[in-house]
C-alpha atoms as a PDB file:
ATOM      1  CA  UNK A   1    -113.599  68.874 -27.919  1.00  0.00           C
ATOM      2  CA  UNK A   2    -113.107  70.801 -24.667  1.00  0.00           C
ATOM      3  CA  UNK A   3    -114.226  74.131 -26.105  1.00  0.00           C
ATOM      4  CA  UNK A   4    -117.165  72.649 -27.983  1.00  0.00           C
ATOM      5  CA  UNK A   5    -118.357  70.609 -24.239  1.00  0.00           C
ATOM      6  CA  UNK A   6    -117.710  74.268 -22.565  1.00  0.00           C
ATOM      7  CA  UNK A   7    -119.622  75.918 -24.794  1.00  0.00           C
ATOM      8  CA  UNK A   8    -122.507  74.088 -24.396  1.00  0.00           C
ATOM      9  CA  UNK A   9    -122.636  73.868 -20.692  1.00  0.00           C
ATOM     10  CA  UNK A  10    -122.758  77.975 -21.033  1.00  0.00           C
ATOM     11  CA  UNK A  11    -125.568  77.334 -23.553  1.00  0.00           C
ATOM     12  CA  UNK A  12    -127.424  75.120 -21.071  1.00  0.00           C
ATOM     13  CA  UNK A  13    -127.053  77.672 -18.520  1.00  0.00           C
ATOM     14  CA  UNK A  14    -128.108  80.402 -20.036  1.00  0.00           C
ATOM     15  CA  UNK A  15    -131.470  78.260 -21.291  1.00  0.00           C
ATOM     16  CA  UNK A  16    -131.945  77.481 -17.737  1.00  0.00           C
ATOM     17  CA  UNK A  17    -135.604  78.700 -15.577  1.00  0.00           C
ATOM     18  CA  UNK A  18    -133.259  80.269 -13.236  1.00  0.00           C
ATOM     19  CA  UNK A  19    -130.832  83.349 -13.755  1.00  0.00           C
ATOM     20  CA  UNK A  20    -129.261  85.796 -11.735  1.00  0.00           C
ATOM     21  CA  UNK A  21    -131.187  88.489 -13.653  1.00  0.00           C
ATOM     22  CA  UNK A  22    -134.664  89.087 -12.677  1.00  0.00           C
ATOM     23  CA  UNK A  23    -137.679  91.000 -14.320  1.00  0.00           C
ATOM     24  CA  UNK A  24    -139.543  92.445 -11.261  1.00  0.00           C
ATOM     25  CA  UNK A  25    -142.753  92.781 -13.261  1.00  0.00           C
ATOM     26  CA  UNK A  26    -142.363  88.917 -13.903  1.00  0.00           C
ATOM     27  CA  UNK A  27    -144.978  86.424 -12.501  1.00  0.00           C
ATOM     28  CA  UNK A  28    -143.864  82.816 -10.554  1.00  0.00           C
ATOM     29  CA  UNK A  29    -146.866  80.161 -10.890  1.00  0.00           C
ATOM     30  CA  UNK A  30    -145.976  76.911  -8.696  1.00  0.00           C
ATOM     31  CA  UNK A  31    -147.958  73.962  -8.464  1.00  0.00           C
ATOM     32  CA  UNK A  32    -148.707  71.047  -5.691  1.00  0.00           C
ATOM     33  CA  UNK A  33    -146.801  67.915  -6.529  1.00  0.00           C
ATOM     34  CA  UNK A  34    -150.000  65.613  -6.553  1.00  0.00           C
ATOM     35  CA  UNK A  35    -148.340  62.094  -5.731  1.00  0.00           C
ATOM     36  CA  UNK A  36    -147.146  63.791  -2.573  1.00  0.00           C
ATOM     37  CA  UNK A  37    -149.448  64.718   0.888  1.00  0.00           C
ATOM     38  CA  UNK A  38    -148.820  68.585   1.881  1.00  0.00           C
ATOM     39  CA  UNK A  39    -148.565  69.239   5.449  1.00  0.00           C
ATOM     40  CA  UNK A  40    -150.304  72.170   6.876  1.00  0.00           C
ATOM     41  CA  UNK A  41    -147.443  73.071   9.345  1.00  0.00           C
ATOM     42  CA  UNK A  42    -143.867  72.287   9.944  1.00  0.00           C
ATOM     43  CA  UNK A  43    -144.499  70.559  13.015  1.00  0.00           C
ATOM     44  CA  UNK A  44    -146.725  68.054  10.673  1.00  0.00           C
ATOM     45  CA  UNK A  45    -143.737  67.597   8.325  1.00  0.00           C
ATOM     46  CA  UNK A  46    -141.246  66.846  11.217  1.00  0.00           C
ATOM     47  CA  UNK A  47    -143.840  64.308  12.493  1.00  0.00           C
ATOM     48  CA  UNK A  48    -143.578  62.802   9.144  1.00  0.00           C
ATOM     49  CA  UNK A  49    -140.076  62.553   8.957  1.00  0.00           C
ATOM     50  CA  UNK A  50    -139.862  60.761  12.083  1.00  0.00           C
ATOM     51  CA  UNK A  51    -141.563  58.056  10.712  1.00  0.00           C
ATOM     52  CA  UNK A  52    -138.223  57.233   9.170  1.00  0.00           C
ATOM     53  CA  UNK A  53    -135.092  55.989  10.480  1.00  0.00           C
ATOM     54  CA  UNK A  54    -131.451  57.105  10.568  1.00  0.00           C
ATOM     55  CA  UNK A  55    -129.984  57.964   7.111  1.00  0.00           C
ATOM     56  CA  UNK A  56    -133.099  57.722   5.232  1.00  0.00           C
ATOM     57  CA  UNK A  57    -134.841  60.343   8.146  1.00  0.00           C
ATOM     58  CA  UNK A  58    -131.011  62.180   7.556  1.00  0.00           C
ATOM     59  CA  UNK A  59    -132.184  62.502   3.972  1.00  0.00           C
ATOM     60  CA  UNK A  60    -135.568  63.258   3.835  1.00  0.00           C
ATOM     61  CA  UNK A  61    -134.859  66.014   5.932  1.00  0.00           C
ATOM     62  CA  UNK A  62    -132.002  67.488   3.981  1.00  0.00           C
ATOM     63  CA  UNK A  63    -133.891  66.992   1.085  1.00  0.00           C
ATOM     64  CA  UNK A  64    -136.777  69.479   2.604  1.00  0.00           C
ATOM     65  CA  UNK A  65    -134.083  71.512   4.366  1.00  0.00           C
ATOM     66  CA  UNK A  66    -132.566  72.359   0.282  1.00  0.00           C
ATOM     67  CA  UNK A  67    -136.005  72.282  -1.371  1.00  0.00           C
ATOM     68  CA  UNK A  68    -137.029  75.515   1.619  1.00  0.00           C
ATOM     69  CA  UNK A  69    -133.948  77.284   0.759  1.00  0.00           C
ATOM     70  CA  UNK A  70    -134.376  77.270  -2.687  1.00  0.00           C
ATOM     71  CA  UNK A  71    -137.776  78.574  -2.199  1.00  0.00           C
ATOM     72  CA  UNK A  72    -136.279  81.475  -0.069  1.00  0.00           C
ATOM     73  CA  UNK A  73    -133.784  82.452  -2.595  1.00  0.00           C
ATOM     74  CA  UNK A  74    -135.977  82.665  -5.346  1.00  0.00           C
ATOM     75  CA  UNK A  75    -138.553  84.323  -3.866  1.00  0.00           C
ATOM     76  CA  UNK A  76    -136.093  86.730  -2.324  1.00  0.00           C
ATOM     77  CA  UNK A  77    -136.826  89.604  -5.158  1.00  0.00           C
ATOM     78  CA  UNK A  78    -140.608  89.294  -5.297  1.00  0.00           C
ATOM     79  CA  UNK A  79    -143.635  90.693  -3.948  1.00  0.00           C
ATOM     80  CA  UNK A  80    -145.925  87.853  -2.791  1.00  0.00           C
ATOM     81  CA  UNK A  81    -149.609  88.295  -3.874  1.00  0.00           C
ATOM     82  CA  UNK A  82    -152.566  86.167  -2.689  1.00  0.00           C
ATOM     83  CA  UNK A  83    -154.577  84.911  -5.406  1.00  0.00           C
ATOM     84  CA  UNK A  84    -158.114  86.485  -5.785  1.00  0.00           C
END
């Protein structure tokens, strides 16, 4: 039962969007979450966020503090290219 529950958490790993191996010819597309407002500058966002209050501004913040890393480390290995 072990085996078979290991096996498939390697299976669902390797079907995931992210790897460690990357194809430098590949292309990235992201999209705008539309139920959410995008601020034009950080110091927009950080006016946002204090708008909350104690753990839930502790969270919102973490939870854009993980979402820009993430963003960094994928985007790490690529060229950025302005769309035409």
């Amino acid at each position: 039962m072990i085996k078979e529950r290991n096996k498939v958490n390697e299976a669902k790993k390797t079907d995931s969007l992210l790897t460690e191996t990357k194809n430098n010819n590949e292309e990235l597309t992201f999209q705008k979450a539309g139920l959410f407002a995008t601020y034009k500058t950080q110091e927009e966002l950080q006016d946002y966020f204090k708008k909350f209050n104690g753990n839930e501004q502790f969270l919102v913040q973490l939870g854009s503090n993980l979402t820009w890393n993430w963003f960094v480390h994928i985007l790490k290995d690529y060229t950025i290219t302005p769309k035409k």
